[in-house]
Every structure is written in C-alpha cells, then in structure tokens.
N, C-alpha and C. Protein backbone atom coordinates (compact mmCIF):
# COMPACT_ATOMS: atom_id res chain seq x y z
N UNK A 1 86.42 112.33 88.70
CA UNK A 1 87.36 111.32 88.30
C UNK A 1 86.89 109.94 88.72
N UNK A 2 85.83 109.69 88.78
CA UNK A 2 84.89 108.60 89.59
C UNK A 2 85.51 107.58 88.32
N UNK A 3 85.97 106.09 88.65
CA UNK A 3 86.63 105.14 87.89
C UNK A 3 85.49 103.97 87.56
N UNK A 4 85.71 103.13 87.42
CA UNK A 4 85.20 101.81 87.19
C UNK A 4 85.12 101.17 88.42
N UNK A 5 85.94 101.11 88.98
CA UNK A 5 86.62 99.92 90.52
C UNK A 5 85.40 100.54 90.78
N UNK A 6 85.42 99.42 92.29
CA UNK A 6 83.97 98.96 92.84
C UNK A 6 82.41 99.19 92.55
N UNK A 7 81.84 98.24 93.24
CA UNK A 7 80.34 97.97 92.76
C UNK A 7 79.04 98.59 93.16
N UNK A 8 79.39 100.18 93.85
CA UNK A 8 78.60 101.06 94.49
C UNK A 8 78.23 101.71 93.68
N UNK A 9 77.00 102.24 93.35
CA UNK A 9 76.78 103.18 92.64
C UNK A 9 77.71 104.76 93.17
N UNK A 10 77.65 105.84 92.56
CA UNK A 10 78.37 106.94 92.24
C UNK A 10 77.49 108.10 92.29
N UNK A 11 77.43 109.36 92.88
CA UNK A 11 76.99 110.12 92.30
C UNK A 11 77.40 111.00 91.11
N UNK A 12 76.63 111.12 90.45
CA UNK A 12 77.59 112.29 88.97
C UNK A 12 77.22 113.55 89.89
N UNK A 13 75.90 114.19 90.16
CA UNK A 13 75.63 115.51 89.90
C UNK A 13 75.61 115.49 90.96
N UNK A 14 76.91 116.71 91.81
CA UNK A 14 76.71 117.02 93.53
C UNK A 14 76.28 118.10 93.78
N UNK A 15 75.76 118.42 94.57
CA UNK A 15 74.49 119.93 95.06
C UNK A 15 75.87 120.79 95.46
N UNK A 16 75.64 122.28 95.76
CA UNK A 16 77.23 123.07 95.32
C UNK A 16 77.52 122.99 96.62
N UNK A 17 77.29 122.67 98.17
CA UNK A 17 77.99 122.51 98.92
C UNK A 17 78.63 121.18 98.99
N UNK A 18 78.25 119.89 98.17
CA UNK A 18 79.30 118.46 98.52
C UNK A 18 79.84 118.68 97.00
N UNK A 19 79.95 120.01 96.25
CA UNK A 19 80.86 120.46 95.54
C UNK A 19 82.41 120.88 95.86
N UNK A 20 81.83 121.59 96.76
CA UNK A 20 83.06 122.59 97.77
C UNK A 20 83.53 121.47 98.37
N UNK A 21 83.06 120.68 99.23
CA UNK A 21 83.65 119.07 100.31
C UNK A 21 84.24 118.51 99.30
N UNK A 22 84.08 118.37 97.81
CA UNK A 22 84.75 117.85 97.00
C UNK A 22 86.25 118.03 96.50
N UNK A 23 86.19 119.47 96.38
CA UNK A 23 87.16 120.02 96.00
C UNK A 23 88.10 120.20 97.67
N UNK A 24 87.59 120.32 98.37
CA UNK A 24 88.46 119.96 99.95
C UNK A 24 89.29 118.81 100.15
N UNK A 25 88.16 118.00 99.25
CA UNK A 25 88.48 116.50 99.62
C UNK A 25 90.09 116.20 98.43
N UNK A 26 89.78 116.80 97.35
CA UNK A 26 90.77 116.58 96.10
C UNK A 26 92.09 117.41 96.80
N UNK A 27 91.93 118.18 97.55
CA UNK A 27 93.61 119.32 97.93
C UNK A 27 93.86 119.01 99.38
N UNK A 28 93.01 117.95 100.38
CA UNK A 28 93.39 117.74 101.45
C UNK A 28 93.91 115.91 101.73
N UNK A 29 92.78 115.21 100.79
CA UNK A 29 92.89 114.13 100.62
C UNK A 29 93.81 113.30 99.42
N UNK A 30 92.60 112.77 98.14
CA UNK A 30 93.73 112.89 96.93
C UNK A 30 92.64 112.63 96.03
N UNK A 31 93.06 112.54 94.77
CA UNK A 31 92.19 112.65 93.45
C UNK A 31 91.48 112.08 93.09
N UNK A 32 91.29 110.68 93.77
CA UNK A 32 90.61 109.38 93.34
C UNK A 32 89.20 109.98 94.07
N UNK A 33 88.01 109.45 93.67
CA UNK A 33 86.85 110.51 94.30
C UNK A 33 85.70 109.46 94.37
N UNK A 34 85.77 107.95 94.04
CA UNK A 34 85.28 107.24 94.47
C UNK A 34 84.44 106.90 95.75
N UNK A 35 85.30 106.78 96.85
CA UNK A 35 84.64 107.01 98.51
C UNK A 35 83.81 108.09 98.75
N UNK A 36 84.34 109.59 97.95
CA UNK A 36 83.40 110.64 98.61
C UNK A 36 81.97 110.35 98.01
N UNK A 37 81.81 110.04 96.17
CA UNK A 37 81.01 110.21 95.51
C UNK A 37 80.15 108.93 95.82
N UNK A 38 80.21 107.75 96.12
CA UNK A 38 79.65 106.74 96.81
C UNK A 38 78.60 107.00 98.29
N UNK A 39 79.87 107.55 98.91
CA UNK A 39 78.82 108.04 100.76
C UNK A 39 77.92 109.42 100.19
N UNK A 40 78.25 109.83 98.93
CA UNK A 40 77.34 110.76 98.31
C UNK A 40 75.67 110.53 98.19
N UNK A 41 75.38 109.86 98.03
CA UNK A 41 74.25 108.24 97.71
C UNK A 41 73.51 108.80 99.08
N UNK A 42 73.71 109.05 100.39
CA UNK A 42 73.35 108.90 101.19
C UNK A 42 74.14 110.32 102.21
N UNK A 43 73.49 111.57 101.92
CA UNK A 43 73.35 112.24 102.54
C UNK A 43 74.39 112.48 104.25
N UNK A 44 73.13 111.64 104.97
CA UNK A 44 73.81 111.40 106.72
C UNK A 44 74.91 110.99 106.52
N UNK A 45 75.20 109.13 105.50
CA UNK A 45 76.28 108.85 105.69
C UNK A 45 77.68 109.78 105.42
N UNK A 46 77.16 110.26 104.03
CA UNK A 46 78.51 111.32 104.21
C UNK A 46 78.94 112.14 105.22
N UNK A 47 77.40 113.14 105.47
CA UNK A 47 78.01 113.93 107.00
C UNK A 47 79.33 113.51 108.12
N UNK A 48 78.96 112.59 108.29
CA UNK A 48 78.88 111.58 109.16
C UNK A 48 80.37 111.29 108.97
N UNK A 49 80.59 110.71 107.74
CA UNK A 49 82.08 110.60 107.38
C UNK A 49 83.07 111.30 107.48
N UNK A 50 82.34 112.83 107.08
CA UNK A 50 82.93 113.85 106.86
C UNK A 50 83.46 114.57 108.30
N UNK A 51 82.42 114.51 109.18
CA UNK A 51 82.37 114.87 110.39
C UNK A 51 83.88 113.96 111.10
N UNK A 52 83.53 112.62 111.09
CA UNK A 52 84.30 111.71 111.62
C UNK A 52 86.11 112.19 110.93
N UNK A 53 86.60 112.14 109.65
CA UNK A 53 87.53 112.33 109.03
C UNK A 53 87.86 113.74 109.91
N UNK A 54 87.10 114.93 109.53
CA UNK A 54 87.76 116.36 110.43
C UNK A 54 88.39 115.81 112.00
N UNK A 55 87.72 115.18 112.39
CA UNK A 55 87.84 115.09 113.94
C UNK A 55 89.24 114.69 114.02
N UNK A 56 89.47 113.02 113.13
CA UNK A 56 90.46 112.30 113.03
C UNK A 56 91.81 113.01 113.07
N UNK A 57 91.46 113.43 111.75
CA UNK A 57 92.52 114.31 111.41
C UNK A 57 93.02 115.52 111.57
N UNK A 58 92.30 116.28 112.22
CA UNK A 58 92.34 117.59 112.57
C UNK A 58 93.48 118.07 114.00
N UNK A 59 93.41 116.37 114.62
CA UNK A 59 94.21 116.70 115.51
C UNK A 59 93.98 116.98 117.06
N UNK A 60 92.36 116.70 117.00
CA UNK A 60 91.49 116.99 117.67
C UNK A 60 91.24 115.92 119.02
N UNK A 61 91.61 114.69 118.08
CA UNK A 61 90.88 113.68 118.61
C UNK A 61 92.14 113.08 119.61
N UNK A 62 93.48 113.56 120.00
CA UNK A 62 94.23 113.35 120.24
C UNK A 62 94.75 111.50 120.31
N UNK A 63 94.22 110.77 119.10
CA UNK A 63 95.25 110.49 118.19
C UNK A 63 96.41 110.28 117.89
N UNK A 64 97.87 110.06 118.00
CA UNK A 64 98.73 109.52 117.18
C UNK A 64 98.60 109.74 115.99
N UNK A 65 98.96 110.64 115.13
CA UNK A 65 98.73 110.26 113.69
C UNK A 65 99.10 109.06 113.08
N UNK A 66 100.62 108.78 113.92
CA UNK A 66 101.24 107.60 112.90
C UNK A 66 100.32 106.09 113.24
N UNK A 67 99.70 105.92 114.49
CA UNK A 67 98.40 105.19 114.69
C UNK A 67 97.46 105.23 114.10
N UNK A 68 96.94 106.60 113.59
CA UNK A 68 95.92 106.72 112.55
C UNK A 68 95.97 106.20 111.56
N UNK A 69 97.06 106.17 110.81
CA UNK A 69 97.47 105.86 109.49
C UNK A 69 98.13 104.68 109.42
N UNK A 70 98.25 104.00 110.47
CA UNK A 70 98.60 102.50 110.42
C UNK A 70 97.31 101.78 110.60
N UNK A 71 95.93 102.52 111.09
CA UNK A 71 94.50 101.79 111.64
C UNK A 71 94.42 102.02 110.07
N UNK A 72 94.43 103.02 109.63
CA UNK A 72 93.28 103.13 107.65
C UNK A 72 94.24 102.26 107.06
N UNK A 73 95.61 102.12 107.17
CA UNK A 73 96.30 101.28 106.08
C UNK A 73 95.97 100.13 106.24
N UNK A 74 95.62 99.33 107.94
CA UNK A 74 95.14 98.01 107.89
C UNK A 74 93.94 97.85 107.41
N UNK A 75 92.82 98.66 107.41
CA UNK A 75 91.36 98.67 107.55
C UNK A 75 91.21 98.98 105.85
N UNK A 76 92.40 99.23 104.83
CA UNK A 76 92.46 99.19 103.80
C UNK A 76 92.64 97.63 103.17
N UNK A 77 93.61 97.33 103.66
CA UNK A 77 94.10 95.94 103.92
C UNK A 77 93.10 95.15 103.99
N UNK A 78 92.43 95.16 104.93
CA UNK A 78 91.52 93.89 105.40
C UNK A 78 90.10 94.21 104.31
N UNK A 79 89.64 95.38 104.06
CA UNK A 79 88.80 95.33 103.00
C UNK A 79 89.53 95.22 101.36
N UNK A 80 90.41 95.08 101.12
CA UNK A 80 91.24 94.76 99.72
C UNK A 80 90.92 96.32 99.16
N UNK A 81 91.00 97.29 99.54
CA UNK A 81 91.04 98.49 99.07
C UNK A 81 92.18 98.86 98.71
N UNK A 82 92.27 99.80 97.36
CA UNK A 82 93.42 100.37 97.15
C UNK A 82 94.12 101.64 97.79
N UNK A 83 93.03 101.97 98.46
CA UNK A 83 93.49 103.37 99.25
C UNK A 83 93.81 103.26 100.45
C-alpha cells in the first residue's frame, strides 16, 4: 500500500522474511507501509527499528505506554508526519 507521500525511495520486492515483518507490521501496527518499506532500503536500519519498536512496545522496556505514545505523537509532530 506504499503511497506517494514522502521523498524516500520504497522497496516494492521484500525477501519472504521482511514479508512476514510486514504482515506483523499491517495486524500489530496499521496499513500505511511507507516507514517499514523505506527502512527496507537498508537492511541494519530496519533490524534495528524493528528490534527497537519490540522492545518499546512489548512492555519490556518498562516504559509508560501513555509516555510512549505521547514521545511518537510529538516526534510525529516535530517531523510533520502523519503518523
């Protein structure tokens, strides 16, 4: 569902495991697939993302969620992102 918005290139064709992270990403996250298919481009960086997001969110990182989600809504904010 990769859109028009922003000026990163995209990957089209994902290897079948950042297939599966994909489809994780669409039933845990949400549909817009921009961010994943972008840090796609670059291997580590995704790991990396991916790694970082489980931790976040998992509950792990003991966290505040409602802190969590007030840090991505500003850090959305301050980069003019829609997400």
């Amino acid at each position: 569902m990769a859109n028009e918005l922003g000026h990163l290139p995209k990957v089209e064709e994902l290897n079948d495991l950042d297939r599966l992270r994909l489809e994780t990403w669409y039933d845990k996250a949400y549909s817009d697939d921009n961010l994943f298919r972008t840090l796609a481009n670059d291997p580590a960086t995704l790991e990396m993302f991916l790694s970082w997001v489980g931790q976040v969110y998992s509950g792990e990182s003991g966290f505040d969620r409602e802190m969590i989600e007030m840090c991505r809504i500003r850090m959305a904010n301050v980069n003019e992102c829609f997400h």
